[in-house]
Protein backbone atom coordinates (compact mmCIF):
# COMPACT_ATOMS: atom_id res chain seq x y z
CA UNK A 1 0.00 0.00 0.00
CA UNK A 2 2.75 2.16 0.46
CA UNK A 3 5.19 4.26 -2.37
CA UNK A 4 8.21 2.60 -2.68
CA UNK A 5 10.39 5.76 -3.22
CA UNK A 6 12.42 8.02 -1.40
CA UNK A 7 10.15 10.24 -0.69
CA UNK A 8 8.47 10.04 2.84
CA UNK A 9 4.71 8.44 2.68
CA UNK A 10 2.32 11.86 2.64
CA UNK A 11 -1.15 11.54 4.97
CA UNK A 12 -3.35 13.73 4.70
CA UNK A 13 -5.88 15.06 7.13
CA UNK A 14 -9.08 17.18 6.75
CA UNK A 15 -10.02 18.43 9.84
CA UNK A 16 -9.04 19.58 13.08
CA UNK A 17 -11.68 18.15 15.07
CA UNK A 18 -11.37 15.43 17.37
CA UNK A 19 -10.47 12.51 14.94
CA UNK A 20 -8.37 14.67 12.99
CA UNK A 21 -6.13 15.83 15.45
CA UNK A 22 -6.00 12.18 17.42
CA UNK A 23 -4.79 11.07 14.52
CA UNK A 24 -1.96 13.03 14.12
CA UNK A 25 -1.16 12.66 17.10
CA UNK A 26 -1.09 9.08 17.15
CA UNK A 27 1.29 9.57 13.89
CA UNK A 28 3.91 11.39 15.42
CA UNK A 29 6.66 9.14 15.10
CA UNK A 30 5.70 7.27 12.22
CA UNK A 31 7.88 7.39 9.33
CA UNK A 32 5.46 9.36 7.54
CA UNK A 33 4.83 12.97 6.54
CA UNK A 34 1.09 14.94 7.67
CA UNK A 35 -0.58 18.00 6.22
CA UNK A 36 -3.80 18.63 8.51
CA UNK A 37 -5.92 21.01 6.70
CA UNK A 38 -9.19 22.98 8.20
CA UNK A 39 -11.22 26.29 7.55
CA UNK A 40 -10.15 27.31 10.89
CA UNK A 41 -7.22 27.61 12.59
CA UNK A 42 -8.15 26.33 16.24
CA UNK A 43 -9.00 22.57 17.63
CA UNK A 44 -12.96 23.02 19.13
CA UNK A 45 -13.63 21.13 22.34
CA UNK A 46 -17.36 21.35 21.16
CA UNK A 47 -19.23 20.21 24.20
CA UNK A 48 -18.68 23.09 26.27
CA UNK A 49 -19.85 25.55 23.58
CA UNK A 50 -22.59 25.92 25.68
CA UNK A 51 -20.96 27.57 28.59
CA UNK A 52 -19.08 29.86 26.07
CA UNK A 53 -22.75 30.95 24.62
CA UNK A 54 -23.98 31.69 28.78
CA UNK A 55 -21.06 33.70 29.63
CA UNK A 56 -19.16 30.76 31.67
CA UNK A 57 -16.13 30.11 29.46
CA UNK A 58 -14.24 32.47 27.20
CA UNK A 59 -13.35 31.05 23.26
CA UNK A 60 -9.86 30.68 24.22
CA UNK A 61 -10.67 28.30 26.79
CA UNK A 62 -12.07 25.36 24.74
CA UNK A 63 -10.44 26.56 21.40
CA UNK A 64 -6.41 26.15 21.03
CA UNK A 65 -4.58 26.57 17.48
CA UNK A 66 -4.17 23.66 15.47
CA UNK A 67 -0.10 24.43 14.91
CA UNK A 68 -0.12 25.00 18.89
CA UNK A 69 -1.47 21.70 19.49
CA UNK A 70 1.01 20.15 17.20
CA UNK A 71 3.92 22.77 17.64
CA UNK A 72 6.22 19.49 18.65
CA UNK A 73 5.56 17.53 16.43
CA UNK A 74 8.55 17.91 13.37
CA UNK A 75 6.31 15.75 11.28
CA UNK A 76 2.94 17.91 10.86
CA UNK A 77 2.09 20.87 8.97
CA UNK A 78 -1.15 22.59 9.30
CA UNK A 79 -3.31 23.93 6.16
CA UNK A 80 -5.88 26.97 6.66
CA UNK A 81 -8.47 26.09 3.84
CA UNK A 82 -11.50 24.83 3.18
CA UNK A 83 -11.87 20.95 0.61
CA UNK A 84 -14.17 21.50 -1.94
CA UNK A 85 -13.13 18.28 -3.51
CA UNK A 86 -11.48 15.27 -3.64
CA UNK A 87 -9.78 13.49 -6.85
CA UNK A 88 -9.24 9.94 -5.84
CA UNK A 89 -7.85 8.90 -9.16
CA UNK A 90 -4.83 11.28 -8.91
CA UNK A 91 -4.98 11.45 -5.06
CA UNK A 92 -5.43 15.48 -4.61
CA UNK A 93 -7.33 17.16 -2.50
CA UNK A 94 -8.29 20.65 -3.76
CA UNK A 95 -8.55 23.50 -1.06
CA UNK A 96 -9.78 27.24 -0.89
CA UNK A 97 -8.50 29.95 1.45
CA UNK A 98 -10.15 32.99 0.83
CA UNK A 99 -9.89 32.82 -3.27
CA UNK A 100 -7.03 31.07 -3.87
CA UNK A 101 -6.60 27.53 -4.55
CA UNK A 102 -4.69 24.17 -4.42
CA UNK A 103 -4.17 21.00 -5.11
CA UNK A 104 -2.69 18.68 -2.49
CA UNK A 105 -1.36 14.84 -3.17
CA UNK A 106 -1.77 12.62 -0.68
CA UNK A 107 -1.04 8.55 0.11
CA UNK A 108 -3.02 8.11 2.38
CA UNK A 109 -5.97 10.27 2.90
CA UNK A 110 -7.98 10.74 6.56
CA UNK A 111 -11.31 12.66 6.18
CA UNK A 112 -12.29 13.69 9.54
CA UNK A 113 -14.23 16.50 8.58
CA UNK A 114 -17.51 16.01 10.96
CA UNK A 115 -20.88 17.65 11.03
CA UNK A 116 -23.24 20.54 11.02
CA UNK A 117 -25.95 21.99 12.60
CA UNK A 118 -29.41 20.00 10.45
CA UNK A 119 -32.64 22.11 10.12
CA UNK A 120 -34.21 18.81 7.94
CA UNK A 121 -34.63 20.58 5.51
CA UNK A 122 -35.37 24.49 6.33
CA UNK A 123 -32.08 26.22 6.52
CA UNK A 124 -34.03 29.58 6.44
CA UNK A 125 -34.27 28.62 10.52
CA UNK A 126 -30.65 29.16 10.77
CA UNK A 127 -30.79 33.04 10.76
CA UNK A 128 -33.13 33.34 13.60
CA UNK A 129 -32.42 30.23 15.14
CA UNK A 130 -28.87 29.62 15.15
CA UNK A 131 -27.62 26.31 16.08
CA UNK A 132 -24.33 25.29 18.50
CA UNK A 133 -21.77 23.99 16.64
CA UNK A 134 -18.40 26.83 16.30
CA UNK A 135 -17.25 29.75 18.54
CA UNK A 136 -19.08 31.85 15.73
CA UNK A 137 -21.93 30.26 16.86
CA UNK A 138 -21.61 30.19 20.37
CA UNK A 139 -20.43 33.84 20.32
CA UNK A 140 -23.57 34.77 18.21
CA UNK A 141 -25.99 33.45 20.72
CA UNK A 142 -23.79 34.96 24.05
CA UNK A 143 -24.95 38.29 21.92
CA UNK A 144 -28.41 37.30 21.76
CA UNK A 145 -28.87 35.99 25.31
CA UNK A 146 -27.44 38.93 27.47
CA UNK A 147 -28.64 41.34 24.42
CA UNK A 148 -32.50 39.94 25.29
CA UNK A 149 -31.96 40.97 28.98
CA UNK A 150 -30.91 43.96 28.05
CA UNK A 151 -33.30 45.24 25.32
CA UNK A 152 -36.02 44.15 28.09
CA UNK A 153 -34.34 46.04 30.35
CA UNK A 154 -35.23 49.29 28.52
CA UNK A 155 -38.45 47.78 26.94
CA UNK A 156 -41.51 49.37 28.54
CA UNK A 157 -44.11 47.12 26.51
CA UNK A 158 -45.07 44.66 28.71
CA UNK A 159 -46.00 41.64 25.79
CA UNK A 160 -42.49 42.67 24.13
CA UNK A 161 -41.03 42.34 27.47
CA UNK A 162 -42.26 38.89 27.72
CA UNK A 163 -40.93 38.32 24.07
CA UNK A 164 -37.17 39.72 24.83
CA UNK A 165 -37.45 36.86 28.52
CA UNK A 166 -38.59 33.95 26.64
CA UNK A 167 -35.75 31.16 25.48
CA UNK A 168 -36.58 28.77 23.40
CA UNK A 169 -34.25 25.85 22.95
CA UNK A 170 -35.53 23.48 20.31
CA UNK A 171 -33.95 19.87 20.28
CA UNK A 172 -33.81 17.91 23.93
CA UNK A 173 -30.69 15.98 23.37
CA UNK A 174 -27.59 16.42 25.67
CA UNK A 175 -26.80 20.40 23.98
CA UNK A 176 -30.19 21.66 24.17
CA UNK A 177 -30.82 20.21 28.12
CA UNK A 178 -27.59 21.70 28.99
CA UNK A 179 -28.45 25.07 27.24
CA UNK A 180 -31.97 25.09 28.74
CA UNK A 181 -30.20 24.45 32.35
CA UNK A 182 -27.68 27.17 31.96
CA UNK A 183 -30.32 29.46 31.04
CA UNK A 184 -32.41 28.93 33.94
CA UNK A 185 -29.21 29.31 36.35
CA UNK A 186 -28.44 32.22 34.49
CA UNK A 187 -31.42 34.28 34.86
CA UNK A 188 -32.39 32.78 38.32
CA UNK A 189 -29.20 33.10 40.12
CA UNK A 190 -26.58 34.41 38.17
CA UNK A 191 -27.90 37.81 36.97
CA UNK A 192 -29.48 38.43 39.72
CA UNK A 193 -29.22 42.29 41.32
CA UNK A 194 -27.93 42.92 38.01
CA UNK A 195 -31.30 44.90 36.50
CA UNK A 196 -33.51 47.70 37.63
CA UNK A 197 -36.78 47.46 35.97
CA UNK A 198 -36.59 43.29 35.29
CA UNK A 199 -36.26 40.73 37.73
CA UNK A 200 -34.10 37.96 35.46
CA UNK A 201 -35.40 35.42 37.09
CA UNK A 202 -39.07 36.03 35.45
CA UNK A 203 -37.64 34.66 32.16
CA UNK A 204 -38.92 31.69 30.46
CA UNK A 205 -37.31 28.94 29.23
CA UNK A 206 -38.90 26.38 27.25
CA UNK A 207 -37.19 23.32 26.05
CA UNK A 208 -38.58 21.59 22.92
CA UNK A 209 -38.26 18.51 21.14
CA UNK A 210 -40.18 16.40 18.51
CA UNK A 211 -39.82 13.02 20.02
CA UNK A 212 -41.10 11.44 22.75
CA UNK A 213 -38.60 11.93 25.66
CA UNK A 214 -35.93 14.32 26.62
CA UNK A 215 -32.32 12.86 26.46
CA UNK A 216 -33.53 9.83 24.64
CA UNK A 217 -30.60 7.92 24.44
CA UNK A 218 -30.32 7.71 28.59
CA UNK A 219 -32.15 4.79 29.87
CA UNK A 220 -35.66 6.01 31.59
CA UNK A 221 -34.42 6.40 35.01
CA UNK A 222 -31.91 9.16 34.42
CA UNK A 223 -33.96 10.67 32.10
CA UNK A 224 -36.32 10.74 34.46
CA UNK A 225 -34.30 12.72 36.57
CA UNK A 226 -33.19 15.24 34.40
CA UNK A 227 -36.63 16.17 33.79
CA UNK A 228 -37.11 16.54 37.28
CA UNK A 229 -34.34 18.66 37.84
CA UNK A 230 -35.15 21.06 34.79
CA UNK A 231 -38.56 21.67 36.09
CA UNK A 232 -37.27 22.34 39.73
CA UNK A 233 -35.40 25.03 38.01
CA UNK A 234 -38.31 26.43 35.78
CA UNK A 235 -37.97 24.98 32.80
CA UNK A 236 -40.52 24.32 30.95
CA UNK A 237 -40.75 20.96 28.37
CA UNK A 238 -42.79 20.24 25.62
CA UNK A 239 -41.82 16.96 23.96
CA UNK A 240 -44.05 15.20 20.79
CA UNK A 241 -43.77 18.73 19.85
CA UNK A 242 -42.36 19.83 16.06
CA UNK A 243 -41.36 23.21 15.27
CA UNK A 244 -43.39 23.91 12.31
CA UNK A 245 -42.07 27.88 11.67
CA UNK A 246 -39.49 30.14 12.73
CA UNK A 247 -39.80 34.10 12.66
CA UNK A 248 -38.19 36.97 14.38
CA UNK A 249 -40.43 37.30 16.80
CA UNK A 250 -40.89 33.74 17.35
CA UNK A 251 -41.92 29.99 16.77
CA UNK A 252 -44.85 27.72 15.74
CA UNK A 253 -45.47 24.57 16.28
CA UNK A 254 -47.41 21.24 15.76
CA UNK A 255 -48.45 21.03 19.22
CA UNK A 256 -52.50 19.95 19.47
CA UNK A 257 -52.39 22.16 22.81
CA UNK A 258 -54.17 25.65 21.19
CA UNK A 259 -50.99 27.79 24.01
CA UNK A 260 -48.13 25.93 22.64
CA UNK A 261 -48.72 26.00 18.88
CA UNK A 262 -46.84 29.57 19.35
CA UNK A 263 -44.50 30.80 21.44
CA UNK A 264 -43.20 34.47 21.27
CA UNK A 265 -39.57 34.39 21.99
CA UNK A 266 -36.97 36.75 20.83
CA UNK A 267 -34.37 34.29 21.22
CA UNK A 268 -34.04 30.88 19.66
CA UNK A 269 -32.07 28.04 19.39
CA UNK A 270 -31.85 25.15 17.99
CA UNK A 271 -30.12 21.71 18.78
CA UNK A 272 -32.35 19.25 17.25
CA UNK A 273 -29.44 17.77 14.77
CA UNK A 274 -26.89 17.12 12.92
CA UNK A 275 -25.86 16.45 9.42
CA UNK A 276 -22.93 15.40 8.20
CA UNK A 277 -19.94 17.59 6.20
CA UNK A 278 -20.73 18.08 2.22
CA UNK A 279 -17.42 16.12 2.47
CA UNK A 280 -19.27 12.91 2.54
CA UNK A 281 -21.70 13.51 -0.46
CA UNK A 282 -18.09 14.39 -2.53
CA UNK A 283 -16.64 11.06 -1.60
CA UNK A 284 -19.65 9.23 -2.27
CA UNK A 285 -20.51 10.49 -5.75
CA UNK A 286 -16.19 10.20 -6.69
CA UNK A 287 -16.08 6.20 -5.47
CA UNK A 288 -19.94 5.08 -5.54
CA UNK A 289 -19.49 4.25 -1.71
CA UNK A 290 -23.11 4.91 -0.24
CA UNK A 291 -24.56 7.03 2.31
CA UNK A 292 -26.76 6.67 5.27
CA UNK A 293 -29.92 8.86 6.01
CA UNK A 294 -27.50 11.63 7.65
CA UNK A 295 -25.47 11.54 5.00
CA UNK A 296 -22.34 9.91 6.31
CA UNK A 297 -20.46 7.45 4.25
CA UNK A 298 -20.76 3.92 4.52
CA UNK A 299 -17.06 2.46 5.31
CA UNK A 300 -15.28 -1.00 5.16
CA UNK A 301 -14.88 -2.65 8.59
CA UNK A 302 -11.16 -0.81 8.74
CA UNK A 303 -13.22 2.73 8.50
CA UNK A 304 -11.78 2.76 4.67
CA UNK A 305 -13.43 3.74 1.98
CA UNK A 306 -15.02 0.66 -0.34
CA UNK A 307 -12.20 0.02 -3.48
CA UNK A 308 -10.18 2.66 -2.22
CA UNK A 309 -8.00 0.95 1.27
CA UNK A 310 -6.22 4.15 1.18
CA UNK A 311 -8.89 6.44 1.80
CA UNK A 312 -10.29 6.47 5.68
CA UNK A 313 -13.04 8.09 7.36
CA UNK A 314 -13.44 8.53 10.52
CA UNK A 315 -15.70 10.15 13.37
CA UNK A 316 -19.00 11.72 12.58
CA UNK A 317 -18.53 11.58 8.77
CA UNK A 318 -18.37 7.71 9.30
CA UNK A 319 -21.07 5.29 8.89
CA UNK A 320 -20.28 2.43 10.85
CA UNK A 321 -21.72 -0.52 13.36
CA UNK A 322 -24.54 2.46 13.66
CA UNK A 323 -22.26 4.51 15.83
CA UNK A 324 -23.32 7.59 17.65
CA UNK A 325 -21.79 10.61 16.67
CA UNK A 326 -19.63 11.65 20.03
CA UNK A 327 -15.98 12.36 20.53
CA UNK A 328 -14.98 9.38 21.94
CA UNK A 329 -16.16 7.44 18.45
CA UNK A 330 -13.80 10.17 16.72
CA UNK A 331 -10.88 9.87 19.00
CA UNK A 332 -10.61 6.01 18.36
CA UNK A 333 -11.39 5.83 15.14
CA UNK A 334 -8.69 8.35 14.65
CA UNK A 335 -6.48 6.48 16.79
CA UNK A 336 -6.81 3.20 14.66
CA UNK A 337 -6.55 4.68 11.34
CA UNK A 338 -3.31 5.78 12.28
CA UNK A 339 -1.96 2.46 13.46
CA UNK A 340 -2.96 1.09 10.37
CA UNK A 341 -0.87 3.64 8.51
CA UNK A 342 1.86 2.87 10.58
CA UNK A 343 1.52 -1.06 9.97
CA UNK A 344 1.50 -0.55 6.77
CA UNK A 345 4.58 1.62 6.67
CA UNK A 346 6.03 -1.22 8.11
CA UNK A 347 4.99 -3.56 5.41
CA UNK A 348 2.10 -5.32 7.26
CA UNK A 349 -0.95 -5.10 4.70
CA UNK A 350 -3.43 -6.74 7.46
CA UNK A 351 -6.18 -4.86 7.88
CA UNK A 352 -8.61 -4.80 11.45
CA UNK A 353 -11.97 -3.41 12.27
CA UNK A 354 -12.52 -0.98 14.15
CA UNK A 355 -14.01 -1.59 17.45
CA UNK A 356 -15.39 1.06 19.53
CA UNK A 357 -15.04 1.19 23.64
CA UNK A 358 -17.61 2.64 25.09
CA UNK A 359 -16.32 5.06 28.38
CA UNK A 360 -19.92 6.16 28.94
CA UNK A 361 -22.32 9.15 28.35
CA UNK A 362 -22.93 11.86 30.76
CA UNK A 363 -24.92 15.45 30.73
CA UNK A 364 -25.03 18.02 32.77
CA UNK A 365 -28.09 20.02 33.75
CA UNK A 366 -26.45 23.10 35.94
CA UNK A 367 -24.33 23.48 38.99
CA UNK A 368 -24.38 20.64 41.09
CA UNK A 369 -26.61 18.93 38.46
CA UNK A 370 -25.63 16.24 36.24
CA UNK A 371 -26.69 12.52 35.05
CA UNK A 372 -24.08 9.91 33.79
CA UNK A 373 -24.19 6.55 32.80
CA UNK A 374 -20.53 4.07 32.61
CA UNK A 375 -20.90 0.51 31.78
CA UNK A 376 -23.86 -0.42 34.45
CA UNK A 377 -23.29 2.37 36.43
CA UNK A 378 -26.12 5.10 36.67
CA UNK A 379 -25.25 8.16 38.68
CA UNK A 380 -27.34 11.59 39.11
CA UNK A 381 -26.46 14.92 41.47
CA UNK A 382 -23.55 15.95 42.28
CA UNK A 383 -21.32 12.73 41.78
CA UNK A 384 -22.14 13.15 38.47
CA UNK A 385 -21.72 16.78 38.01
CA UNK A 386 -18.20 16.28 38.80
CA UNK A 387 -17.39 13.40 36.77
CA UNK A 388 -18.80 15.80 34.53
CA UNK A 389 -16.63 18.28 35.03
CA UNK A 390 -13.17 16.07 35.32
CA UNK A 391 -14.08 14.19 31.79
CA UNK A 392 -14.58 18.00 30.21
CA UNK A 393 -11.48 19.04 32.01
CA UNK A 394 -9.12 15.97 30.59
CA UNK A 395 -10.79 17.08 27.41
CA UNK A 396 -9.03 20.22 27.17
CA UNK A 397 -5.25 20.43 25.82
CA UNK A 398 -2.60 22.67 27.46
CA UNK A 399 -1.97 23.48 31.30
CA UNK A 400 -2.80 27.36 30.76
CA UNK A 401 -6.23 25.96 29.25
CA UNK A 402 -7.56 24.24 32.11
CA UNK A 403 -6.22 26.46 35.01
CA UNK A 404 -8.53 29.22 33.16
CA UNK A 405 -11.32 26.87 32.90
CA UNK A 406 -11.12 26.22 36.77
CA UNK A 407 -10.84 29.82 37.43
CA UNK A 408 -14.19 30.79 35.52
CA UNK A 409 -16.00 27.46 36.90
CA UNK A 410 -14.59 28.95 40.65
CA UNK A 411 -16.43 31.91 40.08
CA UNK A 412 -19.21 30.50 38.16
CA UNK A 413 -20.16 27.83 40.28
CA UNK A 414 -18.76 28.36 44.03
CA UNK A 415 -20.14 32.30 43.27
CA UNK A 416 -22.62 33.72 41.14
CA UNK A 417 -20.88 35.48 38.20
CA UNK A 418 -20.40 34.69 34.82
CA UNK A 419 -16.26 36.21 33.85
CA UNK A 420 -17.62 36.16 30.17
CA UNK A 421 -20.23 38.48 29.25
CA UNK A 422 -18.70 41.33 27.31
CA UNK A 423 -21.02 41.49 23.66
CA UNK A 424 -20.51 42.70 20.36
CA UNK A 425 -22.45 43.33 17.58
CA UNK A 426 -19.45 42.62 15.31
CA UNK A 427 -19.40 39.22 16.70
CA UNK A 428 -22.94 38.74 14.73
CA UNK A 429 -21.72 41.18 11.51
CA UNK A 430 -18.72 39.25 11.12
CA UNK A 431 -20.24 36.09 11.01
CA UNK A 432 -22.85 37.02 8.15
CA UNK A 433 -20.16 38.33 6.10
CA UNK A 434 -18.39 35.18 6.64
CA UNK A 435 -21.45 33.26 5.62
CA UNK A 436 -21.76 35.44 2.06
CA UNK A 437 -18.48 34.60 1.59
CA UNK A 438 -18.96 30.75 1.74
CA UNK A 439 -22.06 30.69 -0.10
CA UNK A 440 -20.56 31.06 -3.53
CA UNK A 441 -17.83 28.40 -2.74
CA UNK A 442 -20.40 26.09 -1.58
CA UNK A 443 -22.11 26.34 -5.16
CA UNK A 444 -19.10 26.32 -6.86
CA UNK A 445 -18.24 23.23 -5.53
CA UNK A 446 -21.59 21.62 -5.77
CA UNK A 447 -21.47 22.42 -9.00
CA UNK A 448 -18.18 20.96 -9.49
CA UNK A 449 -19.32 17.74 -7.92
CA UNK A 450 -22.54 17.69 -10.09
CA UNK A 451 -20.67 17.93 -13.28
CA UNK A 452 -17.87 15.45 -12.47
CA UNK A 453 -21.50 13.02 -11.53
């Protein structure tokens, strides 16, 4: 499988996620050369987004550069651009930064490039209702949640009021329960004293989802308990309910209840899916490989792609042994990709399957409130609100990371302040602009991938 020149064997890497970057890692002293390439420059820990969006946890904290992470590693280079395409014939990917583009050869190719925020099929929700998946993101909605408390602040109306203190978080998986907690905290004990003419803690938070449950991949008892613990705290949840419409000044649904088939609520969010990367639809129509309903692609038992061994995918991109699309799946799958690079550096061509090891699934509701399950081990409180906590904080990279995410939990949680709450309005400005930008390289490349179909 591998060149037998001189010149070092070339992997190549798109994206800087968790797969991506575990599988560098896990390359560093192979005899090999990498090229990690990714629109942005910074390795996300994505599942505390949330506490960046409430004011808890700056960017910096959960995002570190990509050429940081890998700074000692001789054998890595890092690529800012964005794949629009992959030729698997002449092994090139081809990349845009900003206009100008490439072509990069590769041996062996790794496409870790993960997944976005799904609207199933209305992505005109996306402007009012923006989902959690970047700092862009994150920072967007840490503009609209303190901005709400502050245009009611001012608002003398007392029906637009109402509309500037209503949340509505739509999608009750592990995201939207954790948003919906941190809101209620938020307005109930962290802002409080903070207003003259609101009290915070009259805002309402409602919690959506279109399913039957909350958190429906817990087994009933924990779930259960979260519920319990988000209506202790005032939240309010509607599930069986589908959001039908989304406006600026707020959202309808399906609900048979006459009250709940609208809500008014200036601020909305949504966490009711994912789909995967345009990457996989690319890969699909260049090798025939299929895809599943998300539209991840369908991979050998090795995570390679079908009549191409040299091609892998990994993480949420990957379609495999119906795995659930968490970081642990990513980090392993990275993880074993590489050591089959390595073996077959080495001249071993025997291929293994991937098998994924379960460490557990946990959530947290707010302080002192969590639920986790580990092998047959259920836990709930506080137990679990710090295993919480010490899984999130072994999920950060750098010493200088994690001693500033324990100094904003310290004040968060053993006090009542939130150390991130400055807002811009170039935070949302920027992030349109970036958007128009994309938009045309998005069509160029569809278009690209239609005519090569």
């Amino acid at each position: 499988m591998m060149n037998s020149t001189a010149r070092r064997h070339h992997v190549v890497i798109v994206g800087g996620g968790f797969g991506g970057v575990s599988a560098a890692k896990a390359l560093r002293h192979a005899p090999v050369d990498i090229t990690i390439i990714d629109r942005t420059n910074h390795h996300l820990i994505q599942p505390l987004l949330h506490q960046v969006a409430t004011g808890i946890l700056s960017e910096g904290d959960i995002a570190r550069p990509i050429r940081d992470v890998l700074r000692d590693q001789p054998n890595a280079r890092v690529v800012l651009g964005e794949v629009f395409g992959i030729d698997l014939d002449t092994r090139h990917v081809m990349t845009d930064t900003i206009g100008e583009r490439r072509r990069i050869p590769y041996d062996s190719l790794i496409v870790a490039a993960g997944a976005s925020q799904s609207y199933f099929g209305h992505p005109e929700f996306a402007r009012e209702a923006p989902g959690m998946k970047t700092i862009d993101d994150a920072l967007e909605l840490r503009g609209r949640i303190f901005g709400a408390f502050e245009m009611a602040e001012r608002e003398l109306d007392p029906a637009a009021r109402r509309r500037w203190l209503t949340f509505v978080v739509i999608g009750a998986g592990p995201t939207g329960v954790e948003l919906a907690g941190q809101l209620a905290e938020l307005s109930r004990r962290s802002l409080r004293g903070n207003f003259r003419h609101i009290d915070p803690a009259e805002a309402r938070v409602v919690l959506l989802d279109a399913g039957p449950t909350i958190l429906a991949s817990f087994p009933e008892t924990l779930r259960d308990r979260a519920s319990r613990d988000l209506r202790d705290m005032g939240v309010e949840i509607h599930v069986g309910t589908m959001v039908t419409n989304v406006d600026k000044k707020g959202i309808a649904t399906n609900s048979l209840e006459p009250r709940w088939r609208r809500f008014e609520a200036a601020t909305k969010i949504w966490a009711a899916g994912v789909e995967a990367s345009p990457l996989g639809r690319v890969l699909a129509t260049a090798s025939r490989a299929e895809l599943d309903r998300a539209g991840r692609v369908k991979v050998e038992p090795d995570c390679s792609l079908p009549r191409h061994p040299e091609v892998f995918v990994i993480g949420d991109l990957m379609s495999l042994d119906q795995l659930p699309g968490v970081s642990q799946v990513a980090i392993q799958s990275g993880r074993h990709v590489a050591r089959t690079i390595v073996r077959r550096a080495a001249g071993d061509p025997t291929t293994e399957p991937f098998r994924y090891h379960d460490p557990g699934t946990m959530a947290t509701i707010s302080r002192l409130r969590a639920i986790a399950m580990v092998g047959t081990m259920r836990v709930s409180g506080v137990v679990a609100w710090l295993l919480w906590l010490c899984v999130r904080l072994m999920m950060l990279t750098g010493f200088k990371a994690r001693l500033s995410v324990v100094s904003n939990w310290t004040v968060a949680f053993l006090g009542r302040g939130r150390a991130q709450r400055v807002i811009t309005t170039q935070q949302i400005f920027a992030r349109h602009a970036l958007e128009g930008h994309r938009r045309p390289n998005a069509i160029a490349a569809a278009s690209a991938t239609n005519a090569r179909g």
